[in-house]
Protein backbone atom coordinates (compact mmCIF):
# COMPACT_ATOMS: atom_id res chain seq x y z
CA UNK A 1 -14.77 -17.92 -7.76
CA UNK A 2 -17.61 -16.99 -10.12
CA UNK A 3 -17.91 -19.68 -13.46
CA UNK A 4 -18.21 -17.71 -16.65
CA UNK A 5 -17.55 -20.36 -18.70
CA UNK A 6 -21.34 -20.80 -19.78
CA UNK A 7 -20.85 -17.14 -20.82
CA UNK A 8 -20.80 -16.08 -24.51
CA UNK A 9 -19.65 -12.73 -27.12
CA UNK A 10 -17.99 -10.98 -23.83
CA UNK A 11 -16.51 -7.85 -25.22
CA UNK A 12 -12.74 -7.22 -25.09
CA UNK A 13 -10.43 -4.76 -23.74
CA UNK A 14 -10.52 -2.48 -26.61
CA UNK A 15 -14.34 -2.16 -26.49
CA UNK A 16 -15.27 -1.32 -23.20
CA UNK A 17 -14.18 2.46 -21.43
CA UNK A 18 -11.75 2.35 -18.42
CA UNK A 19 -14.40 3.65 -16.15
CA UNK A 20 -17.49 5.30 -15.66
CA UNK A 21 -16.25 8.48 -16.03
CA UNK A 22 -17.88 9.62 -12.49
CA UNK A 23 -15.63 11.96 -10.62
CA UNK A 24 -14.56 11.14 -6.85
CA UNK A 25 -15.64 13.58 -4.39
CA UNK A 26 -12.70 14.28 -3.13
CA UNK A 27 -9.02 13.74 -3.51
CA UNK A 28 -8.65 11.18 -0.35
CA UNK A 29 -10.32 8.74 -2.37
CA UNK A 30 -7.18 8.48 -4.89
CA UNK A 31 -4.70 9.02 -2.07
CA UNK A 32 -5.92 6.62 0.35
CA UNK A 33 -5.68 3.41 -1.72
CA UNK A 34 -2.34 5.36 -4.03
CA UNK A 35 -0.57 4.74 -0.33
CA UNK A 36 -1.79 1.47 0.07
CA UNK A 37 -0.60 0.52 -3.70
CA UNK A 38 2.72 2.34 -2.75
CA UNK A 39 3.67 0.66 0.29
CA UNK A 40 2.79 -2.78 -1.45
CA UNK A 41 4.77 -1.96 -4.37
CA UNK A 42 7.60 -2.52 -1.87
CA UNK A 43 6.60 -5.26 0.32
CA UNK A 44 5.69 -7.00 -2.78
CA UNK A 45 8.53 -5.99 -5.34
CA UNK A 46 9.49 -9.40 -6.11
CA UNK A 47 6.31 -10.72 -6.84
CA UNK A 48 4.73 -10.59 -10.15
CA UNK A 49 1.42 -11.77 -9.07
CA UNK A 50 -0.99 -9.03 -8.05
CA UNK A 51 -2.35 -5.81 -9.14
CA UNK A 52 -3.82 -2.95 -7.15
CA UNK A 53 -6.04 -0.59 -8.85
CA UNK A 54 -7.08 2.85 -7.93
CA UNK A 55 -10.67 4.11 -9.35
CA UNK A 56 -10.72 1.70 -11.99
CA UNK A 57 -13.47 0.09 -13.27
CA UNK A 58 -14.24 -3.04 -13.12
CA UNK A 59 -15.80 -5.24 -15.66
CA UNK A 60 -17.81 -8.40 -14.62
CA UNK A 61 -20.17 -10.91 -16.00
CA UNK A 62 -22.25 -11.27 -12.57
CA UNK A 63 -24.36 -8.30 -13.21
CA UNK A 64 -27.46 -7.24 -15.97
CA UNK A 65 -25.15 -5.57 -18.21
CA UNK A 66 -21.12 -6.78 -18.13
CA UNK A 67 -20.57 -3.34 -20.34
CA UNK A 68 -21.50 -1.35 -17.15
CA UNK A 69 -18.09 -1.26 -14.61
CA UNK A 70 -18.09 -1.54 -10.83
CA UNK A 71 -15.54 1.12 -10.23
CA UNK A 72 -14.21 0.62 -6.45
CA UNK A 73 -12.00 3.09 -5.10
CA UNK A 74 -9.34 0.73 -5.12
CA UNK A 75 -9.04 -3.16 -5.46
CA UNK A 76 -6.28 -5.98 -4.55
CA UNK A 77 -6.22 -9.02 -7.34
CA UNK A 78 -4.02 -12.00 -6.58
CA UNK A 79 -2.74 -14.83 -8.68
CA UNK A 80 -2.97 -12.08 -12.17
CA UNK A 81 0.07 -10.29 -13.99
CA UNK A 82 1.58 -7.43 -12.23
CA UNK A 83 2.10 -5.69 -15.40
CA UNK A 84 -0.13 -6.45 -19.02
CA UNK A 85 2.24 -5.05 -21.64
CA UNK A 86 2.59 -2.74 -23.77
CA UNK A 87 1.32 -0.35 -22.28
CA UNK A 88 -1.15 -2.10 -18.71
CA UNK A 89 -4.00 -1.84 -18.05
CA UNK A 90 -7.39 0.89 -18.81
CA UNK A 91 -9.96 -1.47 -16.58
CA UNK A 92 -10.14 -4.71 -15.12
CA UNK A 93 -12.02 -7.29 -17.29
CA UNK A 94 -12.36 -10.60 -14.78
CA UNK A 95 -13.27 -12.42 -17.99
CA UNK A 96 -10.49 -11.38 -19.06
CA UNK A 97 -8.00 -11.97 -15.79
CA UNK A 98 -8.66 -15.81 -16.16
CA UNK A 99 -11.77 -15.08 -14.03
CA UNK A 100 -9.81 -14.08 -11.00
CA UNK A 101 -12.20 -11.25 -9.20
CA UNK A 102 -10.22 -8.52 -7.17
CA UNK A 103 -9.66 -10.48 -3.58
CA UNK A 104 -9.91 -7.17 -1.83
CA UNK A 105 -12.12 -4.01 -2.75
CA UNK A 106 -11.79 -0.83 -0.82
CA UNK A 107 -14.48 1.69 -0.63
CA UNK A 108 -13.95 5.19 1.32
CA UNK A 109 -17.62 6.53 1.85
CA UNK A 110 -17.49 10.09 0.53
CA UNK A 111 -20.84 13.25 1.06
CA UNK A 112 -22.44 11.69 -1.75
CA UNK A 113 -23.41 8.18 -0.57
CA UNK A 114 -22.79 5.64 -2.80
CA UNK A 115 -24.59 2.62 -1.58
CA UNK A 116 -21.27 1.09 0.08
CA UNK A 117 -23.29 -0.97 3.20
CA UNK A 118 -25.86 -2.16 0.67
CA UNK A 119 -26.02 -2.31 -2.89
CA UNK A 120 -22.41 -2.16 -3.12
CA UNK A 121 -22.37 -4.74 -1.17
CA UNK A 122 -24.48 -7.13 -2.82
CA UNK A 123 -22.69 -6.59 -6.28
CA UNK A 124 -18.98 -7.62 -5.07
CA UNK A 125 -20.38 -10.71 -2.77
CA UNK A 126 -22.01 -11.74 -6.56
CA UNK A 127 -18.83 -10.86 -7.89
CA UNK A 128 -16.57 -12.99 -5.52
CA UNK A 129 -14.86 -10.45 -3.92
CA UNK A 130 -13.69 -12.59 -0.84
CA UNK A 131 -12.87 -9.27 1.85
CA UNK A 132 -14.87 -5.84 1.17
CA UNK A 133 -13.69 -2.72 2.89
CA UNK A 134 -15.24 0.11 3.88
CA UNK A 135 -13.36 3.93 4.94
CA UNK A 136 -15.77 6.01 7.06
CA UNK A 137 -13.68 9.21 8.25
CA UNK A 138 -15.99 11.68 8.12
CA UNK A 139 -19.54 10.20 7.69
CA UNK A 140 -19.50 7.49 9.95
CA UNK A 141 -22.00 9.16 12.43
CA UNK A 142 -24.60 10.42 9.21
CA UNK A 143 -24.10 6.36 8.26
CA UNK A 144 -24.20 5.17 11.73
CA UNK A 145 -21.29 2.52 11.18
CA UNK A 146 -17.71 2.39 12.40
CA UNK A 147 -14.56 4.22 10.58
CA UNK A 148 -13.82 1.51 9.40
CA UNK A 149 -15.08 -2.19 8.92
CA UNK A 150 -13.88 -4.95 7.07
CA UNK A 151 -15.86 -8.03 5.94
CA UNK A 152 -14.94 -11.53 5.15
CA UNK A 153 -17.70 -13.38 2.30
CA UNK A 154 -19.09 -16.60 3.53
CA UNK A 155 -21.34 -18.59 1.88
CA UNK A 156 -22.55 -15.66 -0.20
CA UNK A 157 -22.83 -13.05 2.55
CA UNK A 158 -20.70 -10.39 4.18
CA UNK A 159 -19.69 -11.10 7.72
CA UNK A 160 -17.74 -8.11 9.90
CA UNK A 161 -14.68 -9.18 11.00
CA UNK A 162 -13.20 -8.26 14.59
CA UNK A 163 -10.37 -5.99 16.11
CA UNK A 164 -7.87 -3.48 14.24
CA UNK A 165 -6.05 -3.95 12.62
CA UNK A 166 -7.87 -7.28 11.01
CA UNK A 167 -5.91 -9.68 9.78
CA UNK A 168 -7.04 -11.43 6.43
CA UNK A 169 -5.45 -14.40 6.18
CA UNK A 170 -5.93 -15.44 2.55
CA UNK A 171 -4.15 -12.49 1.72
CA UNK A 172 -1.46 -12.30 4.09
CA UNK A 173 -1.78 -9.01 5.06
CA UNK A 174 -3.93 -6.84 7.58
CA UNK A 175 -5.35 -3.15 7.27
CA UNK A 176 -6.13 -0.56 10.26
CA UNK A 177 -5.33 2.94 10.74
CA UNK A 178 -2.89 5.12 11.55
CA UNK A 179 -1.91 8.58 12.33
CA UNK A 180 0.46 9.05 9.71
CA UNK A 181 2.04 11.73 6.83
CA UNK A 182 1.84 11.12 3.64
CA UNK A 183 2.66 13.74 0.65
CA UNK A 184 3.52 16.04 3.76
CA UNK A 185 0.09 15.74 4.67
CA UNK A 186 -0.38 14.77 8.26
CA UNK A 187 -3.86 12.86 9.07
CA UNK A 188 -5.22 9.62 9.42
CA UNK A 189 -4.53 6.42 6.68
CA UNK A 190 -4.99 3.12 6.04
CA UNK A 191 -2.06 1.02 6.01
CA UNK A 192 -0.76 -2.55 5.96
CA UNK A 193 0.33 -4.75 8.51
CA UNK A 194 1.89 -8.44 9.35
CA UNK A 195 0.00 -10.98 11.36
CA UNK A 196 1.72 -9.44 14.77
CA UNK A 197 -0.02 -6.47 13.95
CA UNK A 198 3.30 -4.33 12.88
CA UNK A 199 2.50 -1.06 10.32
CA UNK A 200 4.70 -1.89 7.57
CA UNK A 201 6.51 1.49 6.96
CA UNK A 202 5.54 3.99 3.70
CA UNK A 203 7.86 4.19 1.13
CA UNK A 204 8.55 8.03 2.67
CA UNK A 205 9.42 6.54 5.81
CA UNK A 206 11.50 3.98 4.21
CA UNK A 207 13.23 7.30 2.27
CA UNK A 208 13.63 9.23 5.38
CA UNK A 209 14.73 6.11 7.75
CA UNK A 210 17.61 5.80 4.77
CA UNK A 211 18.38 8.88 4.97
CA UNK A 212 18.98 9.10 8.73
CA UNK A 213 20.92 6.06 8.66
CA UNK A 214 23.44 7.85 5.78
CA UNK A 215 23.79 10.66 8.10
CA UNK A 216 24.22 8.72 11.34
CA UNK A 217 27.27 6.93 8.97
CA UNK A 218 28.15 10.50 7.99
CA UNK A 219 28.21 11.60 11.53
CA UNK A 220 30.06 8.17 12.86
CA UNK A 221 33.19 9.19 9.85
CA UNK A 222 33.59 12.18 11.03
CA UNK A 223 33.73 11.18 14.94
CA UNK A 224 36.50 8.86 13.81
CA UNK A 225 38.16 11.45 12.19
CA UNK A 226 38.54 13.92 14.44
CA UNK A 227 39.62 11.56 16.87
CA UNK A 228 42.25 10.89 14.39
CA UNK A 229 42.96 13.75 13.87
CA UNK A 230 43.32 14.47 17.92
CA UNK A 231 45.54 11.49 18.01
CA UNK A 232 47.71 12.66 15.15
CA UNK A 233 48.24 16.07 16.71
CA UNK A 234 48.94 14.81 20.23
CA UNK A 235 51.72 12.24 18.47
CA UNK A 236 53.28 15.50 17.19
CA UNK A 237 53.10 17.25 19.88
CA UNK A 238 54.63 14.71 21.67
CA UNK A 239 57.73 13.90 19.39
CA UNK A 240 58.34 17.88 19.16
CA UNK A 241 58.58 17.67 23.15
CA UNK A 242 61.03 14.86 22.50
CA UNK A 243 63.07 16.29 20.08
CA UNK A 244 63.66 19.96 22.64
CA UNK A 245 65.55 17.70 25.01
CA UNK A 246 67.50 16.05 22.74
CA UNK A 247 65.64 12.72 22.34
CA UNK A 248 64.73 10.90 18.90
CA UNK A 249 60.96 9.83 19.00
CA UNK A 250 61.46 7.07 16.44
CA UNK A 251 64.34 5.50 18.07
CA UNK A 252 62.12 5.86 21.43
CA UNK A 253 59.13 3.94 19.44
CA UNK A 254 61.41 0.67 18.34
């Protein structure tokens, strides 16, 4: 974790923007880390000790100017509010997050390069972002690097981590990639998983397997019914047959 405590007349929330106010190329890089935020919004309800943030910037005192943002496309913090009331948050200030830097940043390399295997690079492992992850879909070839790689800082440096999906222990969760749907569109996304390397489902998939399970129930009712129902009528049928030759049913049934 990065000392800032030598550091003086740090601006506040209230005077610094949210971001940079450059676009993203493209609208994968809001939906890629929204799912990732979603599906940890339920793995994680009950804790009130993280924050994701999607293209936010991010305000540090490691580089020349701490009024210029580091805006990653999105950005895990641990041991920081979930919520900063009244009304959350415009940007992460680490100065002001008790000096916690995000633990996780996630980059997804877009046509306009943006310096993601190198000066990117060198800005979070000053910043103290412990993993760094980078989303190559498309221009993995042009970059010559894999779809996706995930680093681990040690000592200072970025060091590639092994296998997918990679587990990272200090945050309890792995990433990898999927064929998957999300916002009925059908493609490729990052997603989390436990240490055995299970996809924990989307909050869609959570929807739908609710949904199936309500009409398996629905379906189950109205099995039992009918059979019932086929009971009841064979009963009848049974006492009318009964009664034509002269027999009681209920005296027959004690």
């Amino acid at each position: 974790m990065v000392n800032y405590n030598s550091l003086q007349n740090l601006p506040d929330a209230a005077e610094l923007p949210s971001s940079d106010d450059t676009p993203v190329d493209n609208e994968l890089q809001n939906l890629i880390p929204g799912l990732l935020r979603a599906i940890l919004s339920h793995i994680w309800s009950a804790r009130q000790d993280w924050f994701f943030g999607v293209n936010m910037g991010v305000y540090h005192a490691t580089g020349e100017n701490p009024r210029i943002p580091i805006v990653p496309d999105g950005f895990l913090s641990l041991g920081v509010p979930r919520r900063v009331e009244p009304d959350g948050r415009k940007s992460y200030i680490v100065w002001l997050e008790n000096n916690i830097p995000p633990r996780l940043v996630l980059e997804c390399v877009s046509a306009t390069y943006g310096g993601e295997y190198d000066e990117k690079m060198q800005i979070y492992a000053k910043l103290g972002v412990l993993y760094y992850v980078i989303y190559n879909s498309q221009f993995n070839r042009r970059d010559r690097h894999e779809v996706l790689e995930v680093y681990q800082l040690r000592e200072g440096q970025y060091i590639r981590l092994p296998g997918e999906p990679v587990w990272m222990p200090q945050i309890g969760l792995g990433i990898g990639r999927e064929i998957g749907t999300f916002e009925n569109w059908q493609r490729e996304w990052l997603y989390w998983y436990d240490e055995q390397g299970n996809r924990y489902p989307t909050p869609e998939e959570i929807a739908q397997g609710e949904r199936q399970r309500a009409e398996t129930e629905r379906q189950r009712a109205e099995t039992e019914r009918q059979r019932a129902e086929t009971e009841r009528q064979r009963a009848d049928r049974l006492a009318q047959l009964l009664r034509e030759r002269g027999l009681d049913p209920d005296s027959l049934s004690e």
